[in-house]
N, C-alpha and C. Protein backbone atom coordinates (compact mmCIF):
# COMPACT_ATOMS: atom_id res chain seq x y z
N UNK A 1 -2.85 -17.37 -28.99
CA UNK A 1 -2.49 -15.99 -28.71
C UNK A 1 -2.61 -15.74 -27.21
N UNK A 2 -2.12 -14.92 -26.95
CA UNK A 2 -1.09 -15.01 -25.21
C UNK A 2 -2.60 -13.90 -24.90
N UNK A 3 -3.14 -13.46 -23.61
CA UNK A 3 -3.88 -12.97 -23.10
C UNK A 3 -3.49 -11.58 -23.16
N UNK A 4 -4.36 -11.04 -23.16
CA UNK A 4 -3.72 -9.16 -22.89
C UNK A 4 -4.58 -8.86 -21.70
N UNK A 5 -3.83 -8.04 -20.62
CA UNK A 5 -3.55 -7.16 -19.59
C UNK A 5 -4.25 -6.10 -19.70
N UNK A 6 -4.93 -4.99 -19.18
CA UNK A 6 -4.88 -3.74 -19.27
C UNK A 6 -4.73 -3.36 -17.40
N UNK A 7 -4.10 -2.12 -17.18
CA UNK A 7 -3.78 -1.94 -16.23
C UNK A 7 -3.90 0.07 -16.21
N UNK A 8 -4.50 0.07 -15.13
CA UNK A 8 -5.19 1.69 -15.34
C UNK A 8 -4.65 2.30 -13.82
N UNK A 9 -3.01 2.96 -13.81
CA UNK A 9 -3.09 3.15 -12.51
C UNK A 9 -3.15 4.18 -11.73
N UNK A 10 -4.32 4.85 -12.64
CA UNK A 10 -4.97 5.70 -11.93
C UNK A 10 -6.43 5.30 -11.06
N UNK A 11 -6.83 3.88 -11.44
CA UNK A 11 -7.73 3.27 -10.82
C UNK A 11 -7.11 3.02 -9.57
N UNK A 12 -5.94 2.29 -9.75
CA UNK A 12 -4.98 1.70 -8.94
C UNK A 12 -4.93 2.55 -7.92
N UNK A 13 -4.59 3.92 -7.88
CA UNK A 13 -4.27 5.10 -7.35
C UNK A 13 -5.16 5.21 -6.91
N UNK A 14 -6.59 5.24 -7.07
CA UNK A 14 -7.51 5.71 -6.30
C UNK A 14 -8.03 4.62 -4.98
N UNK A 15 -7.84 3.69 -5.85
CA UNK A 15 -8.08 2.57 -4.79
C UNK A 15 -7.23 2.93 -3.45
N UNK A 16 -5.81 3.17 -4.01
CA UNK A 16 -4.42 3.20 -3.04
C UNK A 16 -4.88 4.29 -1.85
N UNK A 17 -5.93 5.55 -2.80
CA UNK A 17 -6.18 6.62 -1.96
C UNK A 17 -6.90 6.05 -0.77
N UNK A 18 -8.36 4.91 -1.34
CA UNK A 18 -8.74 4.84 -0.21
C UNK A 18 -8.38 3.93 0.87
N UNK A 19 -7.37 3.28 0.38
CA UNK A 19 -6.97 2.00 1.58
C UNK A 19 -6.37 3.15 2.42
N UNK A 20 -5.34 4.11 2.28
CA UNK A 20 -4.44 5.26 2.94
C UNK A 20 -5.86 6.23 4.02
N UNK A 21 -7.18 6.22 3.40
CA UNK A 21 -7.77 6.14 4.22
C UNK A 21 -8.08 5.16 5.34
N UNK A 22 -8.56 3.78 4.90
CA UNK A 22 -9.01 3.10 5.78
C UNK A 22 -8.18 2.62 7.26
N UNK A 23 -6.30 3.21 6.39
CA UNK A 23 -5.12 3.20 7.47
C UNK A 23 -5.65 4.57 8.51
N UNK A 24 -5.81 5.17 7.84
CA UNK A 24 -6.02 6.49 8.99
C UNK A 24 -7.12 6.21 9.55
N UNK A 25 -8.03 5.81 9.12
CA UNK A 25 -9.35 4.97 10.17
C UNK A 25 -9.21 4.28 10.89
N UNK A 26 -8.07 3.04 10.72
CA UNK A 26 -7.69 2.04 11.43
C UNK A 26 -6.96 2.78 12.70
N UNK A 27 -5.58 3.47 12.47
CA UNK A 27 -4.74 4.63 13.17
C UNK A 27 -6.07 5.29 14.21
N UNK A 28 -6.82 5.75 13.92
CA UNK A 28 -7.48 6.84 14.89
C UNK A 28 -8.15 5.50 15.79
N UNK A 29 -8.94 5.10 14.85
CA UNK A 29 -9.77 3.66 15.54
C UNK A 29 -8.82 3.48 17.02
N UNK A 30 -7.54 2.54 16.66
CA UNK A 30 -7.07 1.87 17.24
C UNK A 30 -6.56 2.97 18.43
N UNK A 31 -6.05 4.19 18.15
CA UNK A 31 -5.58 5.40 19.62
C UNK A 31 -6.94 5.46 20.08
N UNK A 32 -8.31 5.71 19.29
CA UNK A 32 -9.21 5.75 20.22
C UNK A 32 -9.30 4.62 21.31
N UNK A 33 -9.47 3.61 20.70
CA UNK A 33 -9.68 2.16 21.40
C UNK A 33 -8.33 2.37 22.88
N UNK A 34 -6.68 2.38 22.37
CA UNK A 34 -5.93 2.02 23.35
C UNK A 34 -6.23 3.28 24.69
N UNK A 35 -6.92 4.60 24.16
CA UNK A 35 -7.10 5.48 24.92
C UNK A 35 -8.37 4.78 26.17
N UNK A 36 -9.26 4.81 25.21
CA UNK A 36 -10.70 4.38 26.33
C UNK A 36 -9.91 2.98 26.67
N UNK A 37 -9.53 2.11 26.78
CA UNK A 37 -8.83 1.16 27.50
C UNK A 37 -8.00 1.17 28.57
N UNK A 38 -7.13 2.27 28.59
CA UNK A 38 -6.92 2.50 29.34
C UNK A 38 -6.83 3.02 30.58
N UNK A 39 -7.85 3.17 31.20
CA UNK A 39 -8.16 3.81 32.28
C UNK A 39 -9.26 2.24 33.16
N UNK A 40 -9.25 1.46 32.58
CA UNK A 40 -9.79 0.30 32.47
C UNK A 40 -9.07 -0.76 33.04
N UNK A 41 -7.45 -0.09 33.39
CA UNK A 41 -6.50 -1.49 33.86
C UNK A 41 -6.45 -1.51 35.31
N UNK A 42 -7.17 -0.49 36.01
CA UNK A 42 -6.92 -1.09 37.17
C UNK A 42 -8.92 -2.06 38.04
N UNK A 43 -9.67 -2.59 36.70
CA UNK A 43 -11.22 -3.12 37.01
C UNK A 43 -10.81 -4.46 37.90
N UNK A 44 -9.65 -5.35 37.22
CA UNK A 44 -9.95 -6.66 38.17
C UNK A 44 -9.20 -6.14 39.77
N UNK A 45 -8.57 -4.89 39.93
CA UNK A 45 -8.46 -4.70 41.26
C UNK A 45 -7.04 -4.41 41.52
N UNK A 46 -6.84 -4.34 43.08
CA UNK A 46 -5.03 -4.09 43.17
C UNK A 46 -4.54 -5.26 44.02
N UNK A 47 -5.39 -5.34 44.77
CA UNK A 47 -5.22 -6.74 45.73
C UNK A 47 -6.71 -7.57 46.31
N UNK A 48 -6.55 -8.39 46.78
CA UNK A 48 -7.07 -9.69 46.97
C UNK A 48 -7.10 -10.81 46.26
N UNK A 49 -7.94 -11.71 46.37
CA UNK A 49 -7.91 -13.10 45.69
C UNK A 49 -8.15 -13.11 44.49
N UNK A 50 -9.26 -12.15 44.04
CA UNK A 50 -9.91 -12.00 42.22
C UNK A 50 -9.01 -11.25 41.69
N UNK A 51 -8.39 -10.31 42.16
CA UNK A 51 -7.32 -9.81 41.63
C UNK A 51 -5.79 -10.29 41.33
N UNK A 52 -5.78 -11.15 42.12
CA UNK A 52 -4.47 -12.34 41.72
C UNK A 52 -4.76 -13.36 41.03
N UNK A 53 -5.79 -13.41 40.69
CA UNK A 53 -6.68 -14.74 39.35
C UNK A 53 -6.91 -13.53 38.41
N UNK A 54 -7.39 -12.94 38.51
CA UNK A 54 -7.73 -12.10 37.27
C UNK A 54 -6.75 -11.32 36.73
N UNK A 55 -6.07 -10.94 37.49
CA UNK A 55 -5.12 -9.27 36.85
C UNK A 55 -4.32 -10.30 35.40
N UNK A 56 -3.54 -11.53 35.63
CA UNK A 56 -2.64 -11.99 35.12
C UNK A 56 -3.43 -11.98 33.41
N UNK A 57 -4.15 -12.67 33.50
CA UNK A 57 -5.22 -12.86 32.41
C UNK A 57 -5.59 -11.58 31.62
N UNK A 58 -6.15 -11.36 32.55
CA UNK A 58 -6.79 -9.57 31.89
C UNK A 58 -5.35 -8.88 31.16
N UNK A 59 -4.55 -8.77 31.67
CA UNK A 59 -3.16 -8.20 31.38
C UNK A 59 -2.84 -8.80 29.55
N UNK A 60 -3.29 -10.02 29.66
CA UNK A 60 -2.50 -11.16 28.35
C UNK A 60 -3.86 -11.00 27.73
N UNK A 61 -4.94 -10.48 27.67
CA UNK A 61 -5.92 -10.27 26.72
C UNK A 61 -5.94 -8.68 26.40
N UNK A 62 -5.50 -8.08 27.10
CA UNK A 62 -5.46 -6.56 26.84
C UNK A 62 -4.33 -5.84 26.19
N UNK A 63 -3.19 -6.73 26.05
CA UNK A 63 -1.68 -6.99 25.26
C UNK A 63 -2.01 -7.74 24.28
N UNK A 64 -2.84 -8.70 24.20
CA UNK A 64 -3.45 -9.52 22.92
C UNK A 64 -4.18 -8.44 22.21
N UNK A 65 -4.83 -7.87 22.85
CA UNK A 65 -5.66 -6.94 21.65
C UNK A 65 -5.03 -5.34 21.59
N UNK A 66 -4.38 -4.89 22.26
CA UNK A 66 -3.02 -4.26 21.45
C UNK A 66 -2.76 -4.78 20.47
N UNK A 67 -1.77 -5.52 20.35
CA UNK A 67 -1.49 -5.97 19.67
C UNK A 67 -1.64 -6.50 18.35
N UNK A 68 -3.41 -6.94 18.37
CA UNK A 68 -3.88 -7.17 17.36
C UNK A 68 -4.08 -5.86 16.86
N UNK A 69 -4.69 -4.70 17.33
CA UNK A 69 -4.67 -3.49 16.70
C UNK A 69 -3.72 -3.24 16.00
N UNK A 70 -2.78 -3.03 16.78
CA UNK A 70 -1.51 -2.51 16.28
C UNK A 70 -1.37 -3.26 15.08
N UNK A 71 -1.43 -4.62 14.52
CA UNK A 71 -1.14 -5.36 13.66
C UNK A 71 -2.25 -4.92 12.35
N UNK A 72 -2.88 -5.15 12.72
CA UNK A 72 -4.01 -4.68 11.95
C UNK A 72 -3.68 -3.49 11.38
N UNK A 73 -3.49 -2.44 11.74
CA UNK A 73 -3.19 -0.97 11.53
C UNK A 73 -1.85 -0.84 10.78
N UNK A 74 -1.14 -2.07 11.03
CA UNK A 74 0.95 -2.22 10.18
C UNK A 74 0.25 -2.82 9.04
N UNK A 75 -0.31 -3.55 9.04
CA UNK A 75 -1.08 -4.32 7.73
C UNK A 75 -1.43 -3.93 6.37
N UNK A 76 -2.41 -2.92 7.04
CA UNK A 76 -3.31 -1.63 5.94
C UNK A 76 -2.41 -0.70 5.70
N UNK A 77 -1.42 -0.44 6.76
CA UNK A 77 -0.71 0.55 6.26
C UNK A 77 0.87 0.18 4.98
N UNK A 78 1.26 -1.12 5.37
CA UNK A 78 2.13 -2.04 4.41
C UNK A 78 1.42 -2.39 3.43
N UNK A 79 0.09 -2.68 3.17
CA UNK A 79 -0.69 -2.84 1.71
C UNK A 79 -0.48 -1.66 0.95
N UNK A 80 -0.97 -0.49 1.56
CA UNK A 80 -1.30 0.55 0.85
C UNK A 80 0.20 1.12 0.48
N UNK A 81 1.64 1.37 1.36
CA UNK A 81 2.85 1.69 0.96
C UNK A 81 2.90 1.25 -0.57
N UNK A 82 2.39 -0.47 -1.01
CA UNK A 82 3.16 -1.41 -1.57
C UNK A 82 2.50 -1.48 -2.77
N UNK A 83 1.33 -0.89 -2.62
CA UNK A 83 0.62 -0.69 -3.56
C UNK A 83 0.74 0.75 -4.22
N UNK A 84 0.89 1.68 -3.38
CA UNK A 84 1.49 3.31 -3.99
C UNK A 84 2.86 2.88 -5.02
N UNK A 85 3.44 2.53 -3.98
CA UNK A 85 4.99 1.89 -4.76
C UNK A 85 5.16 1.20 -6.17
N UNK A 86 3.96 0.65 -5.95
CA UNK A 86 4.05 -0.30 -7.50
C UNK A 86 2.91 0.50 -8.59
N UNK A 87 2.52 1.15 -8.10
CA UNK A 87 1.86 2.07 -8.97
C UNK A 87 2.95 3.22 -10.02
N UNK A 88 3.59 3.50 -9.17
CA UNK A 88 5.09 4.27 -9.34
C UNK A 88 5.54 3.49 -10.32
N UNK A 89 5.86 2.28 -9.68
CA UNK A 89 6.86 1.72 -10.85
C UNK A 89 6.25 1.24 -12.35
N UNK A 90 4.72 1.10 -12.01
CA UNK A 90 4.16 0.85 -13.69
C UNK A 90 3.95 2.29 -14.07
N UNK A 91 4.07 3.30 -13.86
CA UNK A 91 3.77 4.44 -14.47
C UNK A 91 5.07 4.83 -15.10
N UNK A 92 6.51 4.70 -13.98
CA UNK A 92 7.86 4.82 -14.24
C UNK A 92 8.01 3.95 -15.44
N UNK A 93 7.41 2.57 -15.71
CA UNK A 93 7.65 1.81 -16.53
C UNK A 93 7.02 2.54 -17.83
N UNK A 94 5.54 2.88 -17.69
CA UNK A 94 5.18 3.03 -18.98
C UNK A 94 5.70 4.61 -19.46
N UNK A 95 6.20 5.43 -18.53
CA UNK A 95 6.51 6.90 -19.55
C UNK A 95 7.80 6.35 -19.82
N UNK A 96 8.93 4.98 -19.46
CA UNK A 96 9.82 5.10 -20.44
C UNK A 96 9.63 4.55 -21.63
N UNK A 97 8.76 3.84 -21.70
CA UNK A 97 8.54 2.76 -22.88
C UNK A 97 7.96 3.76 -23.92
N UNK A 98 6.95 4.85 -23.70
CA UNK A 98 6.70 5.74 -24.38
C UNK A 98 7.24 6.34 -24.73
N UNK A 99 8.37 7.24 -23.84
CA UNK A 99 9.46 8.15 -24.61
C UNK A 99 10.41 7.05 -25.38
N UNK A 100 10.69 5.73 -25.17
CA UNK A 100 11.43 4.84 -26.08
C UNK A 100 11.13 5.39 -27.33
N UNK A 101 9.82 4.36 -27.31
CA UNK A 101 9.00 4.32 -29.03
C UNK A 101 9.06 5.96 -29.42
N UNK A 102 8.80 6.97 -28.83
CA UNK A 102 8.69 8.20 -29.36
C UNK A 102 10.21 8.78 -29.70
N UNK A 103 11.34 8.13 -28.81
CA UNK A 103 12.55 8.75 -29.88
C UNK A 103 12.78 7.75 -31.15
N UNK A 104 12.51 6.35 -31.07
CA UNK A 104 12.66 5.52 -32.00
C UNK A 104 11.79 5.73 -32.72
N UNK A 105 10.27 6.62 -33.04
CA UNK A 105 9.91 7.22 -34.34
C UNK A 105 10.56 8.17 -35.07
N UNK A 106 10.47 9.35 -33.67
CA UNK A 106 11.79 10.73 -34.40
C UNK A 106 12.94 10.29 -35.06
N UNK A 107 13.39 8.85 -34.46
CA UNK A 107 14.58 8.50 -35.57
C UNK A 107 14.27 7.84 -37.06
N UNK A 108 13.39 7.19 -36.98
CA UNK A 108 12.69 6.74 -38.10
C UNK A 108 11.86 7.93 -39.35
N UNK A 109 11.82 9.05 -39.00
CA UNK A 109 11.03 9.91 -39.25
C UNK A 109 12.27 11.03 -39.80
N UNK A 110 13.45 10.80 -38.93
CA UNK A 110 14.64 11.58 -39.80
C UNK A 110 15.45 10.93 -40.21
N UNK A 111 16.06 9.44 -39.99
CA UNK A 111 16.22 8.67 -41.14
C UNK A 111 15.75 7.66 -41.94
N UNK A 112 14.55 7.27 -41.74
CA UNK A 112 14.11 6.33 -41.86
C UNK A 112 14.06 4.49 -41.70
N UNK A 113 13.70 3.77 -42.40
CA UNK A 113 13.80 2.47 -41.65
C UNK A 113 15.21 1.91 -41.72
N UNK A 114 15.85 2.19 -43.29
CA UNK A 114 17.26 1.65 -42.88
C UNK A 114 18.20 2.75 -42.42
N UNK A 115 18.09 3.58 -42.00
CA UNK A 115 18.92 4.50 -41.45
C UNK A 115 20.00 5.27 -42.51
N UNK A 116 19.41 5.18 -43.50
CA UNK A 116 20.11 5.60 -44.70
C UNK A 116 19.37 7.26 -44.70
N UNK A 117 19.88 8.17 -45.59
CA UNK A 117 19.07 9.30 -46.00
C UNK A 117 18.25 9.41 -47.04
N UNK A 118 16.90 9.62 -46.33
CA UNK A 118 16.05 9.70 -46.99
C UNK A 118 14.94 9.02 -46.90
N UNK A 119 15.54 7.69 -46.28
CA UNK A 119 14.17 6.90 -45.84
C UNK A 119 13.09 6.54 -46.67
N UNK A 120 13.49 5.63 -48.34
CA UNK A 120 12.79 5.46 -48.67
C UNK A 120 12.93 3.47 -48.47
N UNK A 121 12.54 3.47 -47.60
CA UNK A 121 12.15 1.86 -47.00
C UNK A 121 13.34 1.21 -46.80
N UNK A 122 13.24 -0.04 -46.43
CA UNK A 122 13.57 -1.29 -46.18
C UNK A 122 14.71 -1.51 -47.01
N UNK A 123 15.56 -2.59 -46.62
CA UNK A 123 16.95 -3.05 -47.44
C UNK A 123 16.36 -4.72 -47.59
């Protein structure tokens, strides 16, 4: 006998609620972060020697971690879309399967199983 499933997606949903948080945590996180960073780009200098060794570097680690933010933040926020989304579609799935079976009783219930009148059973 094949395994049975149960799937609750209102659990699902809540979960979904809080990842849609942890995106807006990530979102503020990360403007906080690129904000206080920025005022920070001109530390290795404008000119001299440490500043022509350093600026290049500093530049490709401070675009590296952009970046990683930013990624980070598309991430949580593409989980949580994909997960709302498919929540949708098992809920879409199960109210049709329900209204199925529920007109295929009402039909059973006004003609019964062989669709004859009266519905007293089976052929």
């Amino acid at each position: 006998m094949g395994q049975r499933y149960y799937v609750d997606p209102q659990r699902i949903e809540a979960l979904a609620g809080q990842l849609e948080e942890i995106g807006t945590l990530a979102r503020s996180m990360t403007e906080e972060f690129l904000d206080e960073l920025a005022p920070t780009v001109r530390w290795p200098g404008t000119e001299g020697e440490f500043a022509e060794k350093a600026k290049p570097q500093e530049q490709k680690e401070r675009q590296t971690t952009k970046d990683t933010m930013m990624s980070i933040r598309d991430a949580l926020v593409g989980i949580t879309d994909a997960t709302v989304s498919q929540v949708r579609l098992m809920k879409n799935t199960r109210d049709a399967n329900i209204e199925d079976i529920e007109q295929n009783n009402r039909e059973i219930d006004t003609h019964g199983l062989d669709g004859g009148p009266g519905g007293h059973g089976r052929r």
